[in-house]
C-alpha atoms as a PDB file:
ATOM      1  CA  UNK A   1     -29.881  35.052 -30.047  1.00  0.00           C
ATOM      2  CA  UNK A   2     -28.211  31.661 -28.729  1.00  0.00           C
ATOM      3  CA  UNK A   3     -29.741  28.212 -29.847  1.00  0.00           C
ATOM      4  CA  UNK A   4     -32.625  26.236 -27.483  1.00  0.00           C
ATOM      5  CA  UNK A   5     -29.979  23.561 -25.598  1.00  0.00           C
ATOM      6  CA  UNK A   6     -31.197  20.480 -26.887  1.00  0.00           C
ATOM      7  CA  UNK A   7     -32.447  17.327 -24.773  1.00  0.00           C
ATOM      8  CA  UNK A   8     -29.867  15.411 -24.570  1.00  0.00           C
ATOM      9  CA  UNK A   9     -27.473  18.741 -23.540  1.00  0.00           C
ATOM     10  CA  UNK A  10     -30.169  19.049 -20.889  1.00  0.00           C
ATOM     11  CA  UNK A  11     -29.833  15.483 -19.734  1.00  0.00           C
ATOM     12  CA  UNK A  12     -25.811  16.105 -19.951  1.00  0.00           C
ATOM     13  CA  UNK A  13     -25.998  18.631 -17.660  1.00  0.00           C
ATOM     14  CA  UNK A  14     -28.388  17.426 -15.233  1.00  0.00           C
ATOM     15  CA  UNK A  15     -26.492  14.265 -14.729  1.00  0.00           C
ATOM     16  CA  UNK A  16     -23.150  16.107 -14.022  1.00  0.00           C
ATOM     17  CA  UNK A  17     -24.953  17.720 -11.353  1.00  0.00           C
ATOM     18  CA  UNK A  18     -26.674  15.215  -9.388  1.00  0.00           C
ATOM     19  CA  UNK A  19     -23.245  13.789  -9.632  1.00  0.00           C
ATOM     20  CA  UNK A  20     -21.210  16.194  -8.604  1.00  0.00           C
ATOM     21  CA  UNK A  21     -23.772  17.027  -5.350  1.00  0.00           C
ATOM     22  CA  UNK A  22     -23.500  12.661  -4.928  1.00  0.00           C
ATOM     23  CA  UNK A  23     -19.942  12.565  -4.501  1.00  0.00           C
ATOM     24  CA  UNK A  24     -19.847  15.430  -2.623  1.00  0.00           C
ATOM     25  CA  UNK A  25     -22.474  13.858  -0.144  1.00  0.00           C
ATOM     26  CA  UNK A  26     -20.397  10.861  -0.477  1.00  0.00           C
ATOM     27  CA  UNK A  27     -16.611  12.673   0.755  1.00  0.00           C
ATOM     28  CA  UNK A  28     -18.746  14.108   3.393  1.00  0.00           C
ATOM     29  CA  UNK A  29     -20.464  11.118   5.004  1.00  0.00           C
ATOM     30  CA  UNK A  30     -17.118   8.775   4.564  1.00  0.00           C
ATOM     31  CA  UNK A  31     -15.409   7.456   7.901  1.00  0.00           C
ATOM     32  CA  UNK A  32     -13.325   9.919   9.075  1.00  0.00           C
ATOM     33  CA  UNK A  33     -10.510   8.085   9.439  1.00  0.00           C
ATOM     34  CA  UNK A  34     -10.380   6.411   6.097  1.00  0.00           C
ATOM     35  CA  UNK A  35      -9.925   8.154   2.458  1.00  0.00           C
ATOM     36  CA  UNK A  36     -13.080   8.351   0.769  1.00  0.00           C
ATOM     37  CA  UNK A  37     -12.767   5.840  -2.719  1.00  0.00           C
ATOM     38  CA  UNK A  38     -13.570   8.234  -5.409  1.00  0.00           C
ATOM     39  CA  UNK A  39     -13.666   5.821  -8.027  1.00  0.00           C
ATOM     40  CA  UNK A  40     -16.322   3.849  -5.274  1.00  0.00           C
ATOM     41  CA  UNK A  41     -18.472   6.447  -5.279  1.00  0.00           C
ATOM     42  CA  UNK A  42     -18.343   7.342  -9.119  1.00  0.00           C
ATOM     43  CA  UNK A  43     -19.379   3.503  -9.817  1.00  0.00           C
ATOM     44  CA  UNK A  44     -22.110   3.826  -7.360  1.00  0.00           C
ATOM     45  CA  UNK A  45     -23.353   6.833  -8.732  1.00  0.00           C
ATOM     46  CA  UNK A  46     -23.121   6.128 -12.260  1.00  0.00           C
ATOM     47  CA  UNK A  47     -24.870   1.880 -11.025  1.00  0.00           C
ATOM     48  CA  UNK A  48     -27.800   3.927  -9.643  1.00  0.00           C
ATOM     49  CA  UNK A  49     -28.263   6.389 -12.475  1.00  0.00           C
ATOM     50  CA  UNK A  50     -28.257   3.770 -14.849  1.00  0.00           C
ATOM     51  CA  UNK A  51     -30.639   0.897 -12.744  1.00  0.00           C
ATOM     52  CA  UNK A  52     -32.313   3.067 -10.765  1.00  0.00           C
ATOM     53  CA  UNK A  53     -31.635   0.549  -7.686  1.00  0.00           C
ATOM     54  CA  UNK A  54     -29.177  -0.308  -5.103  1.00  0.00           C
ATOM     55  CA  UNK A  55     -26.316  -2.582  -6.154  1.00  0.00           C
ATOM     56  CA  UNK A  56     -26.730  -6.028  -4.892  1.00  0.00           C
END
């Protein structure tokens, strides 16, 4: 029988998800004719996650 994940291996998790689906959203709604900045997105993603608000 495997061990219960614990909470903070749930939290782990669930934050590599939402962003992983966030960075995809944010490739995907970039200009077309520009390169999306990765590292953009990752700091906006990780701003929002941590403040819960927009950057200002």
């Amino acid at each position: 029988m495997s061990e219960p994940l614990s909470q903070r291996q749930i939290q782990q998790t669930l934050y590599e998800y939402a962003r992983e689906l966030y960075m995809q959203a944010w490739v995907e709604n970039g200009e077309e004719d520009e390169d999306p900045e990765i590292d953009e997105g990752l700091e906006t993603f990780d701003y929002l996650y941590e403040h819960e608000a927009w950057p200002e």
